[in-house]
C-alpha atoms as a PDB file:
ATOM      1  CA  UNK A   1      46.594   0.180 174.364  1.00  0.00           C
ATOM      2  CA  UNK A   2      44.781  -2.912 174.478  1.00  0.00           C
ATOM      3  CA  UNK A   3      40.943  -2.350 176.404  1.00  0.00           C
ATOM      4  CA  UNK A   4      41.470  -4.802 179.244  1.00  0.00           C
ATOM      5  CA  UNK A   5      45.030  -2.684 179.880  1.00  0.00           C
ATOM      6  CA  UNK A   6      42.763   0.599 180.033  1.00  0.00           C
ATOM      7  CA  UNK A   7      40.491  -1.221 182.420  1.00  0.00           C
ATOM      8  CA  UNK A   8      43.748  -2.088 185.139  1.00  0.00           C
ATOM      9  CA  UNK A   9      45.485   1.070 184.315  1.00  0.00           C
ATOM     10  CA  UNK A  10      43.118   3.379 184.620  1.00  0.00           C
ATOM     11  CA  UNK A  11      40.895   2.393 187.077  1.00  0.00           C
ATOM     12  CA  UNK A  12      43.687   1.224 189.503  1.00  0.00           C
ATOM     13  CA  UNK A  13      45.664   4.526 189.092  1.00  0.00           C
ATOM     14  CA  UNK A  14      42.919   6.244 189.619  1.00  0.00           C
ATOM     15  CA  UNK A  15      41.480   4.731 193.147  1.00  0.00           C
ATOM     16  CA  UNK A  16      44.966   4.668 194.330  1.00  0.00           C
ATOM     17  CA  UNK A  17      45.613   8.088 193.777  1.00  0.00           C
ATOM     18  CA  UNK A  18      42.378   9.018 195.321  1.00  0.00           C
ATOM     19  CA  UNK A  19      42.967   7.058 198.275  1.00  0.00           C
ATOM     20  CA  UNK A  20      46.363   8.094 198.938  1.00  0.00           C
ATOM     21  CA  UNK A  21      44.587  11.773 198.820  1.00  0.00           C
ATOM     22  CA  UNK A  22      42.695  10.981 201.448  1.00  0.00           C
ATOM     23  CA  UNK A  23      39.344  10.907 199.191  1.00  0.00           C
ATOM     24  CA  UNK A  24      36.662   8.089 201.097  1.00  0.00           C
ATOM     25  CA  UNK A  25      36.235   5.447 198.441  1.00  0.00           C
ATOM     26  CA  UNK A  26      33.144   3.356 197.235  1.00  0.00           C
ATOM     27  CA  UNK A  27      31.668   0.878 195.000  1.00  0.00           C
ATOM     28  CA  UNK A  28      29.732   3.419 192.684  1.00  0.00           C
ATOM     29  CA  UNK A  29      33.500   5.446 192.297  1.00  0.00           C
ATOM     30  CA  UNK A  30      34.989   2.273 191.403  1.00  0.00           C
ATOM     31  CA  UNK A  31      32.722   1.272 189.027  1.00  0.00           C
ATOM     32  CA  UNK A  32      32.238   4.817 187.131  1.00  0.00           C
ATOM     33  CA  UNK A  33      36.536   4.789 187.079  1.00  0.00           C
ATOM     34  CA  UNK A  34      36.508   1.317 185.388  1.00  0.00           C
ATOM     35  CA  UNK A  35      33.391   2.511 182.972  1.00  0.00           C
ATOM     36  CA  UNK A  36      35.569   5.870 182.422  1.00  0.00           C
ATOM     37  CA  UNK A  37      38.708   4.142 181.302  1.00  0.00           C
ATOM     38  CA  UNK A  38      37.205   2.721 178.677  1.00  0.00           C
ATOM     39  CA  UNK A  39      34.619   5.233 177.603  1.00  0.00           C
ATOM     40  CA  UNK A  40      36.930   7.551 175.278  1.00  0.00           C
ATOM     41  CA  UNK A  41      37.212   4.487 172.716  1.00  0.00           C
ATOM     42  CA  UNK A  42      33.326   4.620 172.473  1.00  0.00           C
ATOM     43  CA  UNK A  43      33.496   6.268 169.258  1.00  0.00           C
ATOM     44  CA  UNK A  44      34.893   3.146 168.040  1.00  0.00           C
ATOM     45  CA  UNK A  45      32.072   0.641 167.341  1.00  0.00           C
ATOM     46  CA  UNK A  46      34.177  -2.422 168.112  1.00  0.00           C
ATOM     47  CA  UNK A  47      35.614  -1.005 171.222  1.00  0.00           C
ATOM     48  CA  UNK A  48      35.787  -3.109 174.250  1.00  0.00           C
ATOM     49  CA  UNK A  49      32.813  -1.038 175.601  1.00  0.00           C
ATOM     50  CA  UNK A  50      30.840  -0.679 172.798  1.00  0.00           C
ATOM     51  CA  UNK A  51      30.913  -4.530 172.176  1.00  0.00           C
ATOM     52  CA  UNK A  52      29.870  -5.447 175.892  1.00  0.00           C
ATOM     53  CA  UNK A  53      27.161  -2.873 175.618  1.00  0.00           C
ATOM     54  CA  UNK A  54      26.273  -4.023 172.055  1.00  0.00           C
ATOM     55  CA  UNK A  55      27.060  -7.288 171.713  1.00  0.00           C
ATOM     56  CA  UNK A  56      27.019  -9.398 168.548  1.00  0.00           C
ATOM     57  CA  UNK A  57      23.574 -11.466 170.360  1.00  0.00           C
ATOM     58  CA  UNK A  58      22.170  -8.463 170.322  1.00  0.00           C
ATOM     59  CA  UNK A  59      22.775  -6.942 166.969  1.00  0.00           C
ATOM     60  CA  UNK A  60      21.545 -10.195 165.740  1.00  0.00           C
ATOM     61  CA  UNK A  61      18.255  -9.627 167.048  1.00  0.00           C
ATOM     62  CA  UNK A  62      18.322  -6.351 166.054  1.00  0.00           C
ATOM     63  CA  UNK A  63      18.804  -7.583 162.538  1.00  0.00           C
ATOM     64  CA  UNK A  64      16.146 -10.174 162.672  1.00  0.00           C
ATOM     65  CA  UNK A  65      13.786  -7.507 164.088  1.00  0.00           C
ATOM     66  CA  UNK A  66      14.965  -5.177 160.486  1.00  0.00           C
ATOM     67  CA  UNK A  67      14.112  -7.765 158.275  1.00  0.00           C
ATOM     68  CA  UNK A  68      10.367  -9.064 159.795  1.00  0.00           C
ATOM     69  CA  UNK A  69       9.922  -4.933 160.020  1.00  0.00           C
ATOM     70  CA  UNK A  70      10.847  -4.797 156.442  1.00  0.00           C
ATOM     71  CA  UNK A  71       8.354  -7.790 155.385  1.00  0.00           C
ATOM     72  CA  UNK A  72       5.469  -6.530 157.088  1.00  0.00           C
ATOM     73  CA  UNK A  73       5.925  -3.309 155.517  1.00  0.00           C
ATOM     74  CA  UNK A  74       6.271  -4.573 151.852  1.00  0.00           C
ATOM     75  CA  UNK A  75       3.300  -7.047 152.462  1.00  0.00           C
ATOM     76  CA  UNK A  76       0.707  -4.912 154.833  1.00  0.00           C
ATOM     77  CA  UNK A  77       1.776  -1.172 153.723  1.00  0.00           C
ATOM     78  CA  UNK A  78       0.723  -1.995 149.734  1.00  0.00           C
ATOM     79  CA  UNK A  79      -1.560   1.483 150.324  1.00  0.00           C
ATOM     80  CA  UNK A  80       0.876   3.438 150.493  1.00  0.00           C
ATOM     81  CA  UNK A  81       2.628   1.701 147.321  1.00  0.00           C
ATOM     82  CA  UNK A  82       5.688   2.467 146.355  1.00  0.00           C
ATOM     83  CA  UNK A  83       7.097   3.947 149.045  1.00  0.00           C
ATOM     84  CA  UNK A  84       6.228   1.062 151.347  1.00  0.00           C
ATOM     85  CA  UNK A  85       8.329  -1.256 149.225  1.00  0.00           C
ATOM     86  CA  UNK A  86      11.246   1.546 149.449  1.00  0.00           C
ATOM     87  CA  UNK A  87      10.870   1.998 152.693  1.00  0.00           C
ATOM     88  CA  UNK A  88      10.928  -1.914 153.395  1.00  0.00           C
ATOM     89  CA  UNK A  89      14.230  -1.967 150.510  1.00  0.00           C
ATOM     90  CA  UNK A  90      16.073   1.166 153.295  1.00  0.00           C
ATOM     91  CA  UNK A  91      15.500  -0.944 156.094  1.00  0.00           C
ATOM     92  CA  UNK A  92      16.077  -4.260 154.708  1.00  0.00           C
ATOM     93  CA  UNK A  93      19.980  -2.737 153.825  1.00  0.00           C
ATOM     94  CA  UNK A  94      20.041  -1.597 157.079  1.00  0.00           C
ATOM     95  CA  UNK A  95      19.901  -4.816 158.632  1.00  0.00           C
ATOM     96  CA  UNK A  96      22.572  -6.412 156.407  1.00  0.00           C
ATOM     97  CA  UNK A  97      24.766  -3.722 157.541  1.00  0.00           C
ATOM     98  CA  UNK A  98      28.774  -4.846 158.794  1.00  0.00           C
ATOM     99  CA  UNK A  99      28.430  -5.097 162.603  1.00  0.00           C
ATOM    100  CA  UNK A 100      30.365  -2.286 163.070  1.00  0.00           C
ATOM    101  CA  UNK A 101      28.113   0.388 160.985  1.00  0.00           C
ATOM    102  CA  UNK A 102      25.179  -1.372 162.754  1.00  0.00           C
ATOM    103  CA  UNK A 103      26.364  -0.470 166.034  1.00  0.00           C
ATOM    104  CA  UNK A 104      26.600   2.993 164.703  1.00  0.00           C
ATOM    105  CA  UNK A 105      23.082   2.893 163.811  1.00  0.00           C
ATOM    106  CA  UNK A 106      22.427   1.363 167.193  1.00  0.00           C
ATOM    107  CA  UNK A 107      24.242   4.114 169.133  1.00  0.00           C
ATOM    108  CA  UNK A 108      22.747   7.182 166.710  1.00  0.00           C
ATOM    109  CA  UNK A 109      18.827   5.506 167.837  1.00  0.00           C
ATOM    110  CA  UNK A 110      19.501   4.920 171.302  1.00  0.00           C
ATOM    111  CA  UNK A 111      20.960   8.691 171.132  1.00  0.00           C
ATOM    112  CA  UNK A 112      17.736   9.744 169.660  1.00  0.00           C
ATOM    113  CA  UNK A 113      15.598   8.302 172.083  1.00  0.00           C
ATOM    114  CA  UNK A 114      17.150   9.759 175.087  1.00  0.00           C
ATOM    115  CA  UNK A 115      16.383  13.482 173.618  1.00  0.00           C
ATOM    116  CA  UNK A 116      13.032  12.668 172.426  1.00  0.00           C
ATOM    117  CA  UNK A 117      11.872  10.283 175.528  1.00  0.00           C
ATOM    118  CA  UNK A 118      14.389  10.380 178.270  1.00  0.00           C
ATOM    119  CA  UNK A 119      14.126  13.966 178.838  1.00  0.00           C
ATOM    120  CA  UNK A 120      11.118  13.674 180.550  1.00  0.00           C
ATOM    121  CA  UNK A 121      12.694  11.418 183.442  1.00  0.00           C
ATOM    122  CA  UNK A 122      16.181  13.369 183.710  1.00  0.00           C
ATOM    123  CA  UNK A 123      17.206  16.396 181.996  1.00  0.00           C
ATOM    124  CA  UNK A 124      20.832  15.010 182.149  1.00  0.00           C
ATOM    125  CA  UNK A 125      19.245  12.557 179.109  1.00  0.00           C
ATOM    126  CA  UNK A 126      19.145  15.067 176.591  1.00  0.00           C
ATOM    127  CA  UNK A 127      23.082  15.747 177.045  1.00  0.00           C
ATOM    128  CA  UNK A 128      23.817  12.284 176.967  1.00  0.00           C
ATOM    129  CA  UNK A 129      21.680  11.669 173.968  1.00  0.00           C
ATOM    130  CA  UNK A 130      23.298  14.440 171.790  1.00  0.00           C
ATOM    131  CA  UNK A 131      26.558  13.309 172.481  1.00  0.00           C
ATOM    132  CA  UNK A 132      25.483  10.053 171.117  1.00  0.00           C
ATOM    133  CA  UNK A 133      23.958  10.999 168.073  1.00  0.00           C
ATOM    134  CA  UNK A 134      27.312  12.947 167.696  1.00  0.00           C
ATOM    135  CA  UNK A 135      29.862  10.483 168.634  1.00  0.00           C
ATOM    136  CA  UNK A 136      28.271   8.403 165.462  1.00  0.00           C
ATOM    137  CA  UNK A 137      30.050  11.051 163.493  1.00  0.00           C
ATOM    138  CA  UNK A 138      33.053  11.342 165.109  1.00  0.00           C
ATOM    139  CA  UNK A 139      36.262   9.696 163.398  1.00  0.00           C
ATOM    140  CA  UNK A 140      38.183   7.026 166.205  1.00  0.00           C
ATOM    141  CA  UNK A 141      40.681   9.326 168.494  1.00  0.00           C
ATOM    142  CA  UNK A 142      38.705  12.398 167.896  1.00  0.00           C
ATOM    143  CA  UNK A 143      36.099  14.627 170.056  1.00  0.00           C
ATOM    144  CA  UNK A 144      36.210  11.782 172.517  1.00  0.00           C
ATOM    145  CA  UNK A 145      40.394  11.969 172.734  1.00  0.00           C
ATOM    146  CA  UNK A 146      40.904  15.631 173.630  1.00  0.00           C
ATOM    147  CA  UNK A 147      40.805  17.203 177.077  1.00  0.00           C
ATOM    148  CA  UNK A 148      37.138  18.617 175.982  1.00  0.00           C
ATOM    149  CA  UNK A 149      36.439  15.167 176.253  1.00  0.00           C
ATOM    150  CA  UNK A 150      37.809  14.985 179.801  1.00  0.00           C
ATOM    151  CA  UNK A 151      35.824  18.166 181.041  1.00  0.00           C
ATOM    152  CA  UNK A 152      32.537  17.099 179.006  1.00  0.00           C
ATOM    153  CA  UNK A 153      32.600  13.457 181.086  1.00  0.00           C
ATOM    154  CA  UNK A 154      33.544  15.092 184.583  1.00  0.00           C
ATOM    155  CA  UNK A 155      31.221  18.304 184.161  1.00  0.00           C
ATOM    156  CA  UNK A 156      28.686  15.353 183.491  1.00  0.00           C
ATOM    157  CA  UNK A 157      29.566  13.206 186.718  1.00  0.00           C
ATOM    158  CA  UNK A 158      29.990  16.474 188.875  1.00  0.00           C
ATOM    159  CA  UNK A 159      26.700  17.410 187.636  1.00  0.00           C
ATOM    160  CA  UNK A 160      24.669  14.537 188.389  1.00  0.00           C
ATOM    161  CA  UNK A 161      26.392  12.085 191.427  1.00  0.00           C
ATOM    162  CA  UNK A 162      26.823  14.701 194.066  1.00  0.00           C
ATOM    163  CA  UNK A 163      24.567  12.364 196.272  1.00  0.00           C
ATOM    164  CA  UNK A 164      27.102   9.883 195.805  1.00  0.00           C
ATOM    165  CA  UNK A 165      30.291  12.143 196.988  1.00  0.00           C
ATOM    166  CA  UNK A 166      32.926  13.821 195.187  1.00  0.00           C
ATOM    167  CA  UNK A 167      35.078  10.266 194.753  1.00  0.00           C
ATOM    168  CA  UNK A 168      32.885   9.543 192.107  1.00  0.00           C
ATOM    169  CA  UNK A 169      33.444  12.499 189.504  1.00  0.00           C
ATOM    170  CA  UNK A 170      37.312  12.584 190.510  1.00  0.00           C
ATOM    171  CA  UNK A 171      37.559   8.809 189.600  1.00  0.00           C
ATOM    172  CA  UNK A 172      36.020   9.055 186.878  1.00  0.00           C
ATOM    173  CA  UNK A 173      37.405  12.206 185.472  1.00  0.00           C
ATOM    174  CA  UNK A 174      40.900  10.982 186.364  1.00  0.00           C
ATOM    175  CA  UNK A 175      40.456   7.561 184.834  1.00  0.00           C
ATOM    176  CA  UNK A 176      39.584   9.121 181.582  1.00  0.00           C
ATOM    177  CA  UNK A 177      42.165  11.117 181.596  1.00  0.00           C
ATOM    178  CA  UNK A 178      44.720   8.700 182.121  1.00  0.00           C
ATOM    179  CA  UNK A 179      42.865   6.548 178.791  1.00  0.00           C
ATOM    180  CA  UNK A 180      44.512   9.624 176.946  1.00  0.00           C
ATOM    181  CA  UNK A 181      47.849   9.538 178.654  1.00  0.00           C
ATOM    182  CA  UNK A 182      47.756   6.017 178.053  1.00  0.00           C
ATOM    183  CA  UNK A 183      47.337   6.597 174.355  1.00  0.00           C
ATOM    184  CA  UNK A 184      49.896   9.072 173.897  1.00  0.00           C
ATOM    185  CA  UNK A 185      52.488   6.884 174.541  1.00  0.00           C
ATOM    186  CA  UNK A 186      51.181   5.061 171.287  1.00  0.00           C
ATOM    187  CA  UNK A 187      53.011   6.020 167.707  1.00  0.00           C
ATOM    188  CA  UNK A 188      49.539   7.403 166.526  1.00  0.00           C
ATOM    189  CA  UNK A 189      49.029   9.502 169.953  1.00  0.00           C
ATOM    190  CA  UNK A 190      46.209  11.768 170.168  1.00  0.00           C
ATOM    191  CA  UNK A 191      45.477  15.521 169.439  1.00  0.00           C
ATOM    192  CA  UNK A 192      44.423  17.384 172.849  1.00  0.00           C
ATOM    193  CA  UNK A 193      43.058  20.664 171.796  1.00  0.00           C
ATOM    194  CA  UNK A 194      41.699  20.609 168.459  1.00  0.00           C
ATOM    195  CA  UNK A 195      41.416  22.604 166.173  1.00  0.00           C
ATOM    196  CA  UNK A 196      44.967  22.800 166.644  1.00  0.00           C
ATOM    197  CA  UNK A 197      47.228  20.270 165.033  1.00  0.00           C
ATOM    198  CA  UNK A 198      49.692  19.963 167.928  1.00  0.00           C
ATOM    199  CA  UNK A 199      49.647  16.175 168.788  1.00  0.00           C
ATOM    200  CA  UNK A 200      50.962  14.249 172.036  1.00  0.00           C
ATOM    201  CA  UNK A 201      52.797  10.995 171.003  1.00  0.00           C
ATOM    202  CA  UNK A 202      55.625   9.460 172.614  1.00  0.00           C
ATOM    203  CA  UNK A 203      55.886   6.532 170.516  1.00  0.00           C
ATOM    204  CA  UNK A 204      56.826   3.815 172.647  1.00  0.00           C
ATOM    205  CA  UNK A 205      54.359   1.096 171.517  1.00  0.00           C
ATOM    206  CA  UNK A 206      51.715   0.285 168.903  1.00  0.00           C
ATOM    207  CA  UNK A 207      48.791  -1.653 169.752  1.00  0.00           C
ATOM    208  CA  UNK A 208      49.170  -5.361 169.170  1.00  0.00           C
ATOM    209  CA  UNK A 209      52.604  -5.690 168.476  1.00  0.00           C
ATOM    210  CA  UNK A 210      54.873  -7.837 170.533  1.00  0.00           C
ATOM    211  CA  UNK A 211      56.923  -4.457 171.715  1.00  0.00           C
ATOM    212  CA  UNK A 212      53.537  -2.923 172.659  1.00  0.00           C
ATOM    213  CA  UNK A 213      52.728  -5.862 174.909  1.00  0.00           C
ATOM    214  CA  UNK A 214      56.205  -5.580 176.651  1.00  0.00           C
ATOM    215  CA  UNK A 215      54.726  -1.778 177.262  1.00  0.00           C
ATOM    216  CA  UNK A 216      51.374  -2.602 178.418  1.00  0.00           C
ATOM    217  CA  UNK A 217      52.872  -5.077 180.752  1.00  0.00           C
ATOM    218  CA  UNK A 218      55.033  -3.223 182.086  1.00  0.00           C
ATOM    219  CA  UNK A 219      52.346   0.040 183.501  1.00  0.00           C
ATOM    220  CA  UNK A 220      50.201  -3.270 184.784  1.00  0.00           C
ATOM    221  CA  UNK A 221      53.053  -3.812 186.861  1.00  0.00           C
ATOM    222  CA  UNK A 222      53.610  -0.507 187.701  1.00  0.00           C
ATOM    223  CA  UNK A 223      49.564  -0.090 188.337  1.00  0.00           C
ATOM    224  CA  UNK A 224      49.727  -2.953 191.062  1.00  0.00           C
ATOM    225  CA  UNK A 225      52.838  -1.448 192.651  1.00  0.00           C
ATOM    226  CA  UNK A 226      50.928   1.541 193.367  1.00  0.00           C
ATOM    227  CA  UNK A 227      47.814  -0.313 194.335  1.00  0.00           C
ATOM    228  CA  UNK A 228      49.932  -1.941 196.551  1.00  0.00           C
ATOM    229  CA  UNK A 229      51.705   0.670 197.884  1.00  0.00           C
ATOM    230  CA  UNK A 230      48.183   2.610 198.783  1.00  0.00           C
ATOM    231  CA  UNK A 231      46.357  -0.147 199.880  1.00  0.00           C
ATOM    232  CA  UNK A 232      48.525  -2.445 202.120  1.00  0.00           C
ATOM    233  CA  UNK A 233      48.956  -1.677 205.667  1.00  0.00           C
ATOM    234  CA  UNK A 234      52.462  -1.588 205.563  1.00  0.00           C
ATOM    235  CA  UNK A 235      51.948   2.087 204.140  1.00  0.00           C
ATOM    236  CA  UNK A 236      48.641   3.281 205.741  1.00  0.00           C
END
């Protein structure tokens, strides 16, 4: 499914379900659901998420930043010749990297810094960090895709916004989940429990054709029925 579809589906599912359980709602739930129903497709670099996060702005700066780094280290490092100039050649084909592999790059750094400086201010960093550095590696639909994925993120939100009250790690464990059930119903599907090969796919749509937009619009519709149906005073 498309991203912005994610976005309605599963973070409108989600806070209706929870209201309808009786679960108090509020703005930092709503905003971790809508985060969460995007986040499995983060181990694809030109995700909706990972392109609002990492925008192409920013990996042009980044670039420009690569190639003055490389300059200054081929002019000022001569010392240390060669290996200035081939460490100023590494980083110079760094920078000229497809804005997809940059963001990889990106995402693997970030990751780094988190273990090696974020630790320091919360030990929840560290986590967060490593799963960076190893969703660089990941293949699309992978680690991220499974219900490890699912207890990874909620452990994570349990773990770490109990001052904000339990809607928060239900939303947002329920609106990644539902980014999976989502993608089942796609021809590729997804593979719950690796290692095993058993696969979930229902094939009723692929992504960007005109049946799979028939598809999408139709759980929209069904995702502001049941908004509707929780929220409006007629049912409360």
């Amino acid at each position: 499914m498309m991203g912005r579809t994610h976005i309605i589906v599963g973070t409108g599912v989600s806070l209706s379900l929870l209201h309808m359980g009786g679960i108090s709602l509020s703005i930092p739930a709503a905003v971790v659901a809508l985060i969460s129903s995007v986040l499995p497709d983060i181990d694809e670099p030109n995700s909706l998420l990972v392109t609002r996060v990492l925008p192409n702005w920013l990996l042009r700066i980044v670039q420009v930043t690569l190639i003055a780094a490389a300059a200054v280290m081929g002019i000022y490092g001569m010392e240390n010749y060669p290996w200035n100039l081939i460490l100023a050649a590494l980083i110079a084909i760094v920078s000229f990297m497809p804005s997809r592999s940059l963001r990889q790059w990106v995402m693997f750094f970030i990751g780094l810094g988190l273990i090696v400086y974020g630790g320091s201010f919360h030990p929840w960093n560290l986590l967060v960090g490593s799963l960076l550095i190893l969703i660089t590696f990941l293949p699309h639909r992978g680690l991220t895709h499974t219900l490890y994925g699912v207890g990874v993120w909620t452990f994570l939100l349990y773990g770490s916004t109990q001052a904000y009250g339990d809607a928060v790690w239900m939303a947002g464990g329920l609106s990644y989940l539902l980014h999976l059930i989502a993608d089942s119903l796609t021809n590729r599907g997804i593979k719950p429990l690796p290692p095993f090969k058993w696969k979930i796919k229902f094939k009723l749509m692929s992504t960007g054709t005109k049946q799979g937009a028939w598809v999408e619009i139709f759980f929209i519709g069904v995702t502001f029925i049941l908004a509707w149906i929780a929220f409006s005073p007629l049912f409360i």
